[in-house]
Protein backbone atom coordinates (compact mmCIF):
# COMPACT_ATOMS: atom_id res chain seq x y z
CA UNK A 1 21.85 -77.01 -72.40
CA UNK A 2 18.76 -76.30 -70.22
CA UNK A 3 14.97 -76.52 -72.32
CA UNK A 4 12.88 -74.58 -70.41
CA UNK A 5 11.74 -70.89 -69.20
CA UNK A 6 14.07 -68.25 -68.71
CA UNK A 7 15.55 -68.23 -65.33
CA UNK A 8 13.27 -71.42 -64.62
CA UNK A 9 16.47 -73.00 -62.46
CA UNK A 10 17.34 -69.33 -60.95
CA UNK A 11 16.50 -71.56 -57.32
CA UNK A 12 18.43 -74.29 -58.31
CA UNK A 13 21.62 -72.52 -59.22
CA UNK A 14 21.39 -70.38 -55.82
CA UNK A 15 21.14 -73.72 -53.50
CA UNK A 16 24.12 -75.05 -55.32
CA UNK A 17 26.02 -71.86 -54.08
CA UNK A 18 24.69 -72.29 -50.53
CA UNK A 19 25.96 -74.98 -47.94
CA UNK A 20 23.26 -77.23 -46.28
CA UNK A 21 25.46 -77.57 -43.96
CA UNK A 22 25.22 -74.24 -42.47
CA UNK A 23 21.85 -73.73 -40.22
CA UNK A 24 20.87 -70.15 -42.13
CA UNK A 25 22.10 -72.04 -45.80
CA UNK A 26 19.77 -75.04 -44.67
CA UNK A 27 16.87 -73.30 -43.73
CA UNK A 28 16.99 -71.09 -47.01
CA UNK A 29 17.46 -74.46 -49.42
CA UNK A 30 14.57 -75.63 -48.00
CA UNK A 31 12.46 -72.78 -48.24
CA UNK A 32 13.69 -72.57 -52.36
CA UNK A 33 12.62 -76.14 -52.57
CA UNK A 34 9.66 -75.95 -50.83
CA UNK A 35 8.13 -73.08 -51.21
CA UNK A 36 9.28 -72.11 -54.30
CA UNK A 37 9.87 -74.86 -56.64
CA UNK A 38 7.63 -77.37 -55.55
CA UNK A 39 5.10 -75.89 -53.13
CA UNK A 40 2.14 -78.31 -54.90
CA UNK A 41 4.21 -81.31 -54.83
CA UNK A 42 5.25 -80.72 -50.96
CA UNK A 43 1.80 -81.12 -50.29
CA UNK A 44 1.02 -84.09 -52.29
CA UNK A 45 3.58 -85.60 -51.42
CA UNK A 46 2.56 -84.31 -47.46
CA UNK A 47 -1.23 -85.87 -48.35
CA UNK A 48 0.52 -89.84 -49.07
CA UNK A 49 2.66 -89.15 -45.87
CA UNK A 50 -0.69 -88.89 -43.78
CA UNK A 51 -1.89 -92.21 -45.35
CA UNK A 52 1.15 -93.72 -44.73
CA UNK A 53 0.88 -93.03 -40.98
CA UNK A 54 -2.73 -95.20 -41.14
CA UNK A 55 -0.99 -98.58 -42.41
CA UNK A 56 0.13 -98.85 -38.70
CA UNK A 57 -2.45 -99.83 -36.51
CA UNK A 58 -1.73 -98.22 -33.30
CA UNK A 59 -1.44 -94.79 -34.81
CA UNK A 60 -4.56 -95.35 -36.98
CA UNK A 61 -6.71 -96.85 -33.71
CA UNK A 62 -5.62 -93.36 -31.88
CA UNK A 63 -6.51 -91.24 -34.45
CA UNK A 64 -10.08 -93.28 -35.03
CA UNK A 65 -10.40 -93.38 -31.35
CA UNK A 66 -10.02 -89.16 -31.27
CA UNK A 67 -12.71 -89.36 -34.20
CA UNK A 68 -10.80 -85.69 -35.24
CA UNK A 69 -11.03 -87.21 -38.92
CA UNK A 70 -14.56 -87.82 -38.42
CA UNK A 71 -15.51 -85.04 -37.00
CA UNK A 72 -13.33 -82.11 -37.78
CA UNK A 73 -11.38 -83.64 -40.42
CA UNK A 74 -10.30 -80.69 -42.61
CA UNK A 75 -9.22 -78.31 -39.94
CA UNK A 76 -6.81 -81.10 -38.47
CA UNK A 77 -5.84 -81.03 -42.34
CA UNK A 78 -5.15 -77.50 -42.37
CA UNK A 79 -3.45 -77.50 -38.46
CA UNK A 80 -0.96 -80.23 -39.93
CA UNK A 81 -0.26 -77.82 -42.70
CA UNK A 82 0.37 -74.50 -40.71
CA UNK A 83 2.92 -76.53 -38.39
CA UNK A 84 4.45 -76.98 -41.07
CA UNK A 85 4.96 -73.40 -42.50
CA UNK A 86 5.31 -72.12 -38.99
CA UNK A 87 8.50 -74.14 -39.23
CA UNK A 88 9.70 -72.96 -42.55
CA UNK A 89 8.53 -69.23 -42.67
CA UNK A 90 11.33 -67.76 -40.48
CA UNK A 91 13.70 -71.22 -39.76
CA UNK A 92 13.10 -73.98 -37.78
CA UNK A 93 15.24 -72.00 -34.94
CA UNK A 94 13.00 -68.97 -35.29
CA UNK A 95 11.24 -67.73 -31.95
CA UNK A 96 8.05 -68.76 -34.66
CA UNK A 97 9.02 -71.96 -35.53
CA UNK A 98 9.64 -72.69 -31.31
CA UNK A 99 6.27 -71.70 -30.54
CA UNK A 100 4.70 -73.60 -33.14
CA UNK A 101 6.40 -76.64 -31.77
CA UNK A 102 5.72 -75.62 -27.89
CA UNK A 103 2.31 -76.03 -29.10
CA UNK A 104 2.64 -78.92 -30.80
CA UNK A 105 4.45 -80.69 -28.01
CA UNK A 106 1.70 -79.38 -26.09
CA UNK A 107 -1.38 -80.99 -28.16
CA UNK A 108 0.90 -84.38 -28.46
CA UNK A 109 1.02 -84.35 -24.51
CA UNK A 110 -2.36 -85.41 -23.98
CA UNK A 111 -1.70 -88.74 -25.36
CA UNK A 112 0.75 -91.57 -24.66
CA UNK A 113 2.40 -92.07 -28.20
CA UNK A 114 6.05 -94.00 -27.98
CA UNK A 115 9.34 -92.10 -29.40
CA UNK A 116 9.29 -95.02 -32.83
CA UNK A 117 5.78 -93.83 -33.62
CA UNK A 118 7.34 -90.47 -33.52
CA UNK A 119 10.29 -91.41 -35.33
CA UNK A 120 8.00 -92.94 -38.36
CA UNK A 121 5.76 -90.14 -38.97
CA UNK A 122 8.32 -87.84 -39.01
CA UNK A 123 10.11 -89.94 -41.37
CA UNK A 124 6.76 -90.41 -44.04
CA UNK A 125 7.09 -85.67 -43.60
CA UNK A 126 10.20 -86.40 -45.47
CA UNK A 127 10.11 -89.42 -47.56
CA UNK A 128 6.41 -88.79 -49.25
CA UNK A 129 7.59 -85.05 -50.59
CA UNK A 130 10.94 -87.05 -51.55
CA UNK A 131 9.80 -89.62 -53.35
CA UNK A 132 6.49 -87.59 -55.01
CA UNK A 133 9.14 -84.91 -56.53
CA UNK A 134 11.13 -88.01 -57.11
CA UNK A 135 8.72 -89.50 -59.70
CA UNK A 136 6.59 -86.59 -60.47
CA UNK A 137 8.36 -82.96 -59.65
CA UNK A 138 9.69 -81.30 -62.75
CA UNK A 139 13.32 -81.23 -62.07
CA UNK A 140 15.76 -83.81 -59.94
CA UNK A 141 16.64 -82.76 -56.55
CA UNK A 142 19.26 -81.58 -56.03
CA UNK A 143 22.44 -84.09 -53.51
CA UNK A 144 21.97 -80.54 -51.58
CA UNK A 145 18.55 -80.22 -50.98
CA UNK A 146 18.35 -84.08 -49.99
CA UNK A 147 20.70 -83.02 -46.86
CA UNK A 148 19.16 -79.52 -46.14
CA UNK A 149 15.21 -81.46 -46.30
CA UNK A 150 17.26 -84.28 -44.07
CA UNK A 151 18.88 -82.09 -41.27
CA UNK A 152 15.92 -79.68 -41.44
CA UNK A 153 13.62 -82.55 -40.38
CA UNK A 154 15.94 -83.83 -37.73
CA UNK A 155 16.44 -80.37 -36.33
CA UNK A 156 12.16 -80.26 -36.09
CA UNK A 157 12.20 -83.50 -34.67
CA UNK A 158 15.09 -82.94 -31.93
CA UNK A 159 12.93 -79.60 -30.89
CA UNK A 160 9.69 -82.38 -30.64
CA UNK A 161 11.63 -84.00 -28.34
CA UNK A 162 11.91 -87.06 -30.22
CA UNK A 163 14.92 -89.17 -29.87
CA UNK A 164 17.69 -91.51 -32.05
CA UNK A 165 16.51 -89.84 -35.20
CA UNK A 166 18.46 -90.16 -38.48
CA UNK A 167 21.25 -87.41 -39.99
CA UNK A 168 20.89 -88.26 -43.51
CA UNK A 169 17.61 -88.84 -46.31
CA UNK A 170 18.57 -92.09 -46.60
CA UNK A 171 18.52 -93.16 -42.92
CA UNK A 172 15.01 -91.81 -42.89
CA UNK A 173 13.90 -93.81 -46.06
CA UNK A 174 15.45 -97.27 -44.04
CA UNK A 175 13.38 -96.31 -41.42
CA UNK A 176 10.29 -95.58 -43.05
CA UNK A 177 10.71 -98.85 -44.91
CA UNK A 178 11.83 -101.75 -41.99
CA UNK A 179 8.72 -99.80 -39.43
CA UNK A 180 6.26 -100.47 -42.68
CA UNK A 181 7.72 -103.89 -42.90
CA UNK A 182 7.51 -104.89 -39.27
CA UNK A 183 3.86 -102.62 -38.45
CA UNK A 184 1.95 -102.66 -41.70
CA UNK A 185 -0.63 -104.57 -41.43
CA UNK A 186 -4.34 -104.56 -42.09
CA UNK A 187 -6.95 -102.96 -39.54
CA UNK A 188 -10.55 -101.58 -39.73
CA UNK A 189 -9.29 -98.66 -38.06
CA UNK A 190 -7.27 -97.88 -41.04
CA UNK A 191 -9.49 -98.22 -43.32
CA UNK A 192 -12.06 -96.08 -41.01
CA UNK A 193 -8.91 -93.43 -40.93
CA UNK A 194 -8.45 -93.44 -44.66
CA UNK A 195 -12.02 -93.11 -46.20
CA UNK A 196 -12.43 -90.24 -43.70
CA UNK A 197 -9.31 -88.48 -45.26
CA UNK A 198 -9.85 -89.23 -48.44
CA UNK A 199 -13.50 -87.47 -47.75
CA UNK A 200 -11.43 -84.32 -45.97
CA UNK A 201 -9.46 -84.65 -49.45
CA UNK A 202 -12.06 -84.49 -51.91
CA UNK A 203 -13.80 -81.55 -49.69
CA UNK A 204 -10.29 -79.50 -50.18
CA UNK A 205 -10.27 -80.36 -53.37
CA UNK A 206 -11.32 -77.79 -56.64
CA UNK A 207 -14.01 -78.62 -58.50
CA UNK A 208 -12.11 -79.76 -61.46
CA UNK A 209 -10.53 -82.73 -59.23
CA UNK A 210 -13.56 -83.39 -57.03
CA UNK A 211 -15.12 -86.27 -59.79
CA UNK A 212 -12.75 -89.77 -59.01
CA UNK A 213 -11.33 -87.97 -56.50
CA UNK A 214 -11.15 -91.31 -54.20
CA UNK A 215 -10.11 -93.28 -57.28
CA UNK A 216 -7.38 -91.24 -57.95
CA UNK A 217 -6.14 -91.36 -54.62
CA UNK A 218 -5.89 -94.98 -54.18
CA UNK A 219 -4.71 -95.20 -57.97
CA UNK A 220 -1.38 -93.32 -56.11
CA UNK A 221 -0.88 -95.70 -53.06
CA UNK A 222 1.82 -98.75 -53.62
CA UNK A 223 0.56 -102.30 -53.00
CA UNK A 224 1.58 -102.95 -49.32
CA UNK A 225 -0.19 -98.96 -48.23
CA UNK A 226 -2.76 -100.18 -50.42
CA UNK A 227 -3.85 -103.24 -48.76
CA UNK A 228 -2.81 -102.27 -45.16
CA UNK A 229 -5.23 -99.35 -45.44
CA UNK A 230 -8.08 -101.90 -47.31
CA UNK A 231 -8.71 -100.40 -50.11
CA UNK A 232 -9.48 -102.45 -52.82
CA UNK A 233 -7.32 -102.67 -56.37
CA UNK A 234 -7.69 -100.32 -58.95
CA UNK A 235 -8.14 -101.33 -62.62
CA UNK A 236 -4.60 -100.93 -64.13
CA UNK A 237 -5.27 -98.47 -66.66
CA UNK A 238 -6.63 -95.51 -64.34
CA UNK A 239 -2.96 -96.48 -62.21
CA UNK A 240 -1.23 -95.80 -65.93
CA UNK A 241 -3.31 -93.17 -66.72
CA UNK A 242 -2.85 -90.99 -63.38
CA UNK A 243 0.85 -91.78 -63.38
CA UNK A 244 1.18 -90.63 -67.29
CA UNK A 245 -1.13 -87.82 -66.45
CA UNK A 246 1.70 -86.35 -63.59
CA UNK A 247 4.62 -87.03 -65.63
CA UNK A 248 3.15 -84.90 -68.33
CA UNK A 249 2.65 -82.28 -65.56
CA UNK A 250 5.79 -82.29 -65.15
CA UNK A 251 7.07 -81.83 -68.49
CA UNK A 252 4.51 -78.48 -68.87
CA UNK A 253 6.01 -77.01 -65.32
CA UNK A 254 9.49 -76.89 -66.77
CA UNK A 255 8.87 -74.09 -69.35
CA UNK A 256 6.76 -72.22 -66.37
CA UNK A 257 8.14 -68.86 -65.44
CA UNK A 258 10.44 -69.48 -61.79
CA UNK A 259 7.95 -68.60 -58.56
CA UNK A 260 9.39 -65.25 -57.52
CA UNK A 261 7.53 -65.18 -53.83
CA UNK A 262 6.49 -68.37 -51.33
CA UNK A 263 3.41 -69.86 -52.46
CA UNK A 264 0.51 -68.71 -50.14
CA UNK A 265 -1.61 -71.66 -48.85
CA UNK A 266 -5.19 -71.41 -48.31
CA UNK A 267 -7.13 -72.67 -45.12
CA UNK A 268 -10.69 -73.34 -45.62
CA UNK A 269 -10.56 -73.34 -41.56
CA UNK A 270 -8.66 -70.06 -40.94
CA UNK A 271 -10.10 -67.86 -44.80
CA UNK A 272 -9.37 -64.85 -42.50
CA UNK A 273 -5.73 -65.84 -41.93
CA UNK A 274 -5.07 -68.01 -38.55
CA UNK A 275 -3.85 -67.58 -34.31
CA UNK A 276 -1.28 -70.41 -33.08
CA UNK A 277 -4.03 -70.53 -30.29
CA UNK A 278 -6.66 -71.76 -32.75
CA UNK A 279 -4.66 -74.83 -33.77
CA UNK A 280 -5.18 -77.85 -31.91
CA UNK A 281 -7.60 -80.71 -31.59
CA UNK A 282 -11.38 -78.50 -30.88
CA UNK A 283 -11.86 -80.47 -27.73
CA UNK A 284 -8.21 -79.46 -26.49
CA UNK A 285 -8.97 -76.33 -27.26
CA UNK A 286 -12.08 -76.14 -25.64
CA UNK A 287 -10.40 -77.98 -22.29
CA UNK A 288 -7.58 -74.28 -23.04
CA UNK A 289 -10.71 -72.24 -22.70
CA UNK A 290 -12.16 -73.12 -19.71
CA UNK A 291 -8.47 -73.25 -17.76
CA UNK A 292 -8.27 -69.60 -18.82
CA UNK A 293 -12.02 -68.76 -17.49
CA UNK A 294 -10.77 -70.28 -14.58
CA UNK A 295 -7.89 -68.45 -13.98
């Protein structure tokens, strides 16, 4: 027997009728999942993929070098984000989702970054949602969601061009896991990278979550993120206390009523709602403008 809100698994029982197999099936799990069930965990889980990324030093000496944490931190926050729902809104086939990624491609193009850089942060889009609702969401996933997230991401990554990507959730989480155990290592860069975030973070953030905002975040990260990004150890208690504080979270969500329509992001960058030609790095955009004066 189910405990819990009426029609609180309605999503669940309709993925379990759908085949993630199928591109339209896939695209709708993931919406469910996303979207509906666990909209707030996605982007947790989203937030620890984008520290993840900074344990490797070449990624976090590019970003540092582009100073677009620095200096425009919170709308590369919120262009991350939109790529993302771009992608999910209509499909990641969708004539939307194609010209989110043509722009993506696009923004990627100005700098050299290899394929296994590629590879890894793709993988930390799908193994930091995984493992958040993993330890924190309010229900299981579901075997079907695992390969609808998995062939979703591969499908976004095959349209980025990238190459020799995984089929399955767990051949992402093995990759994640030997790059972090070849690349992790500790840099000032990262550390540069991370207190800059954690700044966009706390800026995003409501009030109510604003106070220990940066203690809270590093209370999340596992030991080798921890000390590859150089943050320093947090007393043990505030790591029990955050952890018992989202498993109780948990526990309230499952007697919430089911989310009948997508959850609506906000954009502190876009409040009147957003053009694919504002997203991009503002210098790249700037270098768009003048091409077009040109012309």
């Amino acid at each position: 027997m189910r405990w819990g809100s009426r029609g609180r698994y309605d999503h669940l029982d309709e993925i379990r009728t759908l085949d993630p197999y199928d591109d339209a099936d896939r695209d709708r799990i993931v919406t469910l999942t996303a979207r509906h069930d666990f909209p707030w965990d996605f982007d947790q889980g989203t937030a620890i993929a984008f520290l993840r990324d900074y344990g490797v030093p070449s990624i976090s000496r590019l970003l540092d070098r582009t100073r677009q944490f620095e200096e425009h931190g919170v709308k590369r926050y919120d262009d991350t984000l939109v790529f993302q729902e771009e992608a999910v809104a209509e499909g990641v086939d969708s004539a939307r989702s194609h010209a989110a990624v043509a722009r993506l491609n696009r923004i990627h193009g100005h700098y050299a970054i290899p394929n296994d850089e590629f590879q890894y942060v793709l993988a930390t889009t799908i193994v930091g949602p995984v493992r958040w609702i993993t330890r924190y969401g309010w229900r299981p996933l579901d075997p079907k969601e695992l390969v609808a997230i998995a062939r979703f991401t591969t499908r976004f990554g095959e349209l980025m061009q990238i190459t020799g990507l995984p089929q399955t959730y767990e051949g992402y989480e093995r990759l994640l896991e030997d790059y972090e155990r070849e690349r992790f290592a500790p840099d000032p860069a990262n550390t540069r990278v991370t207190e800059a975030t954690i700044r966009i973070g706390r800026q995003t953030a409501p009030w109510y979550l604003k106070v220990g905002f940066r203690r809270v975040t590093i209370a999340l990260m596992d030991e080798p993120l921890r000390e590859a990004l150089g943050m320093e150890d947090q007393p043990r208690w505030l790591v029990r206390a955050v952890d018992l504080g989202l498993r109780a979270r948990a526990r309230l969500l499952r007697f919430a009523p089911p989310r009948r329509a997508p959850r609506d992001r906000t954009h502190p960058t876009y409040p009147n709602g957003y053009r694919l030609s504002q997203i991009g790095p503002t210098k790249m955009l700037d270098e768009l403008n003048k091409e077009r004066d040109v012309a």
